[in-house]
Protein backbone atom coordinates (compact mmCIF):
# COMPACT_ATOMS: atom_id res chain seq x y z
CA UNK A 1 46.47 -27.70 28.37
CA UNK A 2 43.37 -25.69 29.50
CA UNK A 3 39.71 -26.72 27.67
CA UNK A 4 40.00 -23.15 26.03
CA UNK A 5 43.04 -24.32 24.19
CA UNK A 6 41.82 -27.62 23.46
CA UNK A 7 38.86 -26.65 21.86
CA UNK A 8 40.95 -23.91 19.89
CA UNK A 9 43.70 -26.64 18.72
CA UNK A 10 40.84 -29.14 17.53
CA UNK A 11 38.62 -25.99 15.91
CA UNK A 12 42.32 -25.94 13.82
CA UNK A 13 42.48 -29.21 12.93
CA UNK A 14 38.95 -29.47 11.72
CA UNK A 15 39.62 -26.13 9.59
CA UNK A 16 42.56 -27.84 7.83
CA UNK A 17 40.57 -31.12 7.07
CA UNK A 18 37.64 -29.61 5.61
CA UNK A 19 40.10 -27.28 3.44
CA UNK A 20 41.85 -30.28 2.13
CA UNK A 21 38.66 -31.79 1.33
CA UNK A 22 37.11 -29.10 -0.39
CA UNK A 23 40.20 -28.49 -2.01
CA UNK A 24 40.46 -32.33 -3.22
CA UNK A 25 36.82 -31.64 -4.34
CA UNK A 26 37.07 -28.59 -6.77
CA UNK A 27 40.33 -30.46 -8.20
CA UNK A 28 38.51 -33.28 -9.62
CA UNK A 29 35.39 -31.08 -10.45
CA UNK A 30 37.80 -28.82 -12.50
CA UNK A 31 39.91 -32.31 -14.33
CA UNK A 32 39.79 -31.72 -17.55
CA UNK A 33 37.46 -34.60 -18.59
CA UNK A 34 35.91 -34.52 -15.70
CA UNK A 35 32.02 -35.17 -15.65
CA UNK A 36 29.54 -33.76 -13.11
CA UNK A 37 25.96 -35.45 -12.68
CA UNK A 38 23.01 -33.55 -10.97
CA UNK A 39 20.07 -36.03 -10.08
CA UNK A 40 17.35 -34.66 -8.41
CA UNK A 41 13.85 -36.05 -7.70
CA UNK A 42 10.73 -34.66 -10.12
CA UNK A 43 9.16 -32.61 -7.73
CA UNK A 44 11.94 -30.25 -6.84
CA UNK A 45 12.39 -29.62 -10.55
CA UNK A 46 9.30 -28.99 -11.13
CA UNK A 47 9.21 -26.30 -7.48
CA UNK A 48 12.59 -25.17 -9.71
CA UNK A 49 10.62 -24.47 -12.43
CA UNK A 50 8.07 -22.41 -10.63
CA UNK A 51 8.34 -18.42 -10.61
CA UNK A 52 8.80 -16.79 -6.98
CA UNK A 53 6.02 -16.64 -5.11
CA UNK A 54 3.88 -19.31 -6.77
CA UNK A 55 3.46 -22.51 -5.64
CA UNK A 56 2.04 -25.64 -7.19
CA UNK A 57 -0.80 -25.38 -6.40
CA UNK A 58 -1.38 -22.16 -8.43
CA UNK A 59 0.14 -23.36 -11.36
CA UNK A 60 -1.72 -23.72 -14.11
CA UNK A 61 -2.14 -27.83 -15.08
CA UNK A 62 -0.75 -28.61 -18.16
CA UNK A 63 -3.21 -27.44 -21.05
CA UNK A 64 -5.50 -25.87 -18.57
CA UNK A 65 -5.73 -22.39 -18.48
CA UNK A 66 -5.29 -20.51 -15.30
CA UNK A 67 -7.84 -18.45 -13.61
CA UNK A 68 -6.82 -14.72 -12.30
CA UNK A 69 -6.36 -15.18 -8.58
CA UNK A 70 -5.72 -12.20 -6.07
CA UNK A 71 -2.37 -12.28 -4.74
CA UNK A 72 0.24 -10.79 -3.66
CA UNK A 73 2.59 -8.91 -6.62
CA UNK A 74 5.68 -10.41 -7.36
CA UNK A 75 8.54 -8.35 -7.25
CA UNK A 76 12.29 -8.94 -8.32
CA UNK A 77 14.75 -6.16 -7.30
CA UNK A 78 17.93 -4.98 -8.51
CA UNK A 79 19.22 -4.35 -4.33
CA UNK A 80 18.17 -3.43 -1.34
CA UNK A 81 17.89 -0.08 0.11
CA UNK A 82 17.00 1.39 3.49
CA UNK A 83 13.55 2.34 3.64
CA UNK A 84 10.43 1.07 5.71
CA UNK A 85 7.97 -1.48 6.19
CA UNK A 86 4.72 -2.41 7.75
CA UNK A 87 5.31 -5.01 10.94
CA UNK A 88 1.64 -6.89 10.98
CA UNK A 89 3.19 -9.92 13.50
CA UNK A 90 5.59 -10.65 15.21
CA UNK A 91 5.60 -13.34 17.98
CA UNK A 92 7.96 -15.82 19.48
CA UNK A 93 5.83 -18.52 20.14
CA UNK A 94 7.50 -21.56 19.07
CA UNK A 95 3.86 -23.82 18.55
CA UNK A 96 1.67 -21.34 16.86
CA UNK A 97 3.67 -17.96 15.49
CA UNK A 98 4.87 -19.84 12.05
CA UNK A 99 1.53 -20.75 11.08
CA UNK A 100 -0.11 -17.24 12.20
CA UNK A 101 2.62 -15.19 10.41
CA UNK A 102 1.40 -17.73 7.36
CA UNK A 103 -2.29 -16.97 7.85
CA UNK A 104 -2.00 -13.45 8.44
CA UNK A 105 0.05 -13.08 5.50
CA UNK A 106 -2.60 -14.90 3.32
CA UNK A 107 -5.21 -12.26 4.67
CA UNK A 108 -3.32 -9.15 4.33
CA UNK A 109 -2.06 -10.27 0.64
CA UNK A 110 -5.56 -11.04 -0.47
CA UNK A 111 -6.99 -7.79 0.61
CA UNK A 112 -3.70 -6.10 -0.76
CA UNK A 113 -1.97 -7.55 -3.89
CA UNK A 114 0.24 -4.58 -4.52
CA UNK A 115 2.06 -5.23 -1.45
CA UNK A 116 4.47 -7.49 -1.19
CA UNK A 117 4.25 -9.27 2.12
CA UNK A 118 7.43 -10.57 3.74
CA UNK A 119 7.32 -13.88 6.85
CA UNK A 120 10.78 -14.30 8.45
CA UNK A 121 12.24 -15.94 11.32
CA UNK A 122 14.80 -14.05 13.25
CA UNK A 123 15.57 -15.61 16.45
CA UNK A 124 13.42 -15.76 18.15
CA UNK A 125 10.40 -14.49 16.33
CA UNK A 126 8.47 -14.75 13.44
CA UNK A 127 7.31 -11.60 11.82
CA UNK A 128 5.06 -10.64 9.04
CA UNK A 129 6.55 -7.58 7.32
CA UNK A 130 4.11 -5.83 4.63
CA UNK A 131 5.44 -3.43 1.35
CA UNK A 132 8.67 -1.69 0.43
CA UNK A 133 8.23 1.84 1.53
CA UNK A 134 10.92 4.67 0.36
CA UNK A 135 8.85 7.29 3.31
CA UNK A 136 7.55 7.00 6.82
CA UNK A 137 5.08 8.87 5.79
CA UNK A 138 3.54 5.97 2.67
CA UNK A 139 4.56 3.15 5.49
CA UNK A 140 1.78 5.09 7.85
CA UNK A 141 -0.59 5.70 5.62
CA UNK A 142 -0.65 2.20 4.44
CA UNK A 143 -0.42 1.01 8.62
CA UNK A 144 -3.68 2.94 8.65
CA UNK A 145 -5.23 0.74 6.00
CA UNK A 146 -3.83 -2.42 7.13
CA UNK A 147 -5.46 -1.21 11.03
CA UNK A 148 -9.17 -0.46 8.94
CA UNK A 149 -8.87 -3.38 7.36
CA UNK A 150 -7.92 -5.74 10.21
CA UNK A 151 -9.22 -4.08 13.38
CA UNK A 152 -8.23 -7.38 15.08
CA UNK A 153 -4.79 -6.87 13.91
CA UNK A 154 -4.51 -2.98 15.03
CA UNK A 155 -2.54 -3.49 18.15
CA UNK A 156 0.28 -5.15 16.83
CA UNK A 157 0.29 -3.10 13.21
CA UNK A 158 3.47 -0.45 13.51
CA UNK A 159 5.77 0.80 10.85
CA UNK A 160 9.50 0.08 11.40
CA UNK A 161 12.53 1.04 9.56
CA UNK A 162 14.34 -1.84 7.71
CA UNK A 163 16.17 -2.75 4.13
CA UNK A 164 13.93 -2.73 1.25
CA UNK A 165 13.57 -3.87 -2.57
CA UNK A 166 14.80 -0.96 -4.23
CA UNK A 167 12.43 0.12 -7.10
């Protein structure tokens, strides 16, 4: 038997034992009777509890009122839709991209809370993404701000096509 087929035959096997496992699982889930226990530690309810795109940190302390901070709007959208957006960063640098995706996204949100700012990591590269154009010709116009704003940034600031929050 070649390795090819090997790896195929055990690639089979495996299939059929996690099946039967998952299979034994949802059986006793759905028992009638049966009772299903969630525990989870305080601080990831309490991240559960927290709307998208705040963190604990700007959460308000209990009884405390909170302050009116500038940052970036928080948008929930029915799908998404092709459309374009702002590419600020993009780097593959495995020490320092992360964290410079993170800091320029900090920058560009507090200079522009209307847009939403996006940090990803697609293999191999982490890229800041900024707004949720419909036009080429809005995703320029706001490239041209981001490049006035951020002169240091204006090399790498260049409008690409991608899926959007529909409005």
């Amino acid at each position: 038997m070649n390795p090819l087929s090997r790896i195929i035959s055990l690639l089979l096997v495996l299939s059929v034992a996690v099946g039967t496992a998952m299979a034994d699982i949802v059986e006793n889930l759905n028992r009638p009777g049966s009772t299903v226990t969630v525990e989870q530690p305080q601080a990831l309810a309490e991240r559960l509890r927290m709307p998208d795109g705040v963190s604990s940190e700007d959460a308000p302390d209990e009884g405390g009122v909170e302050e009116e901070k500038e940052s970036p709007a928080v948008h929930r959208s029915k799908g998404k839709t092709v459309g374009f957006r702002v590419q600020v960063y993009a780097d593959n640098n495995q020490r320092v991209a992360k964290g410079e995706a993170r800091q320029r996204e900090r920058a560009v949100g507090r200079r522009f809370p209307s847009m939403m700012t996006y940090v990803a990591y697609v293999s191999p590269y982490w890229r800041l993404r900024v707004g949720d154009f419909r036009t080429q010709a809005e995703a320029e116009k706001a490239a041209a701000d981001i490049r006035r704003a951020f002169p240091s940034y204006a090399k790498e600031v260049r409008v690409v096509r991608d899926r959007i929050n529909a409005r």
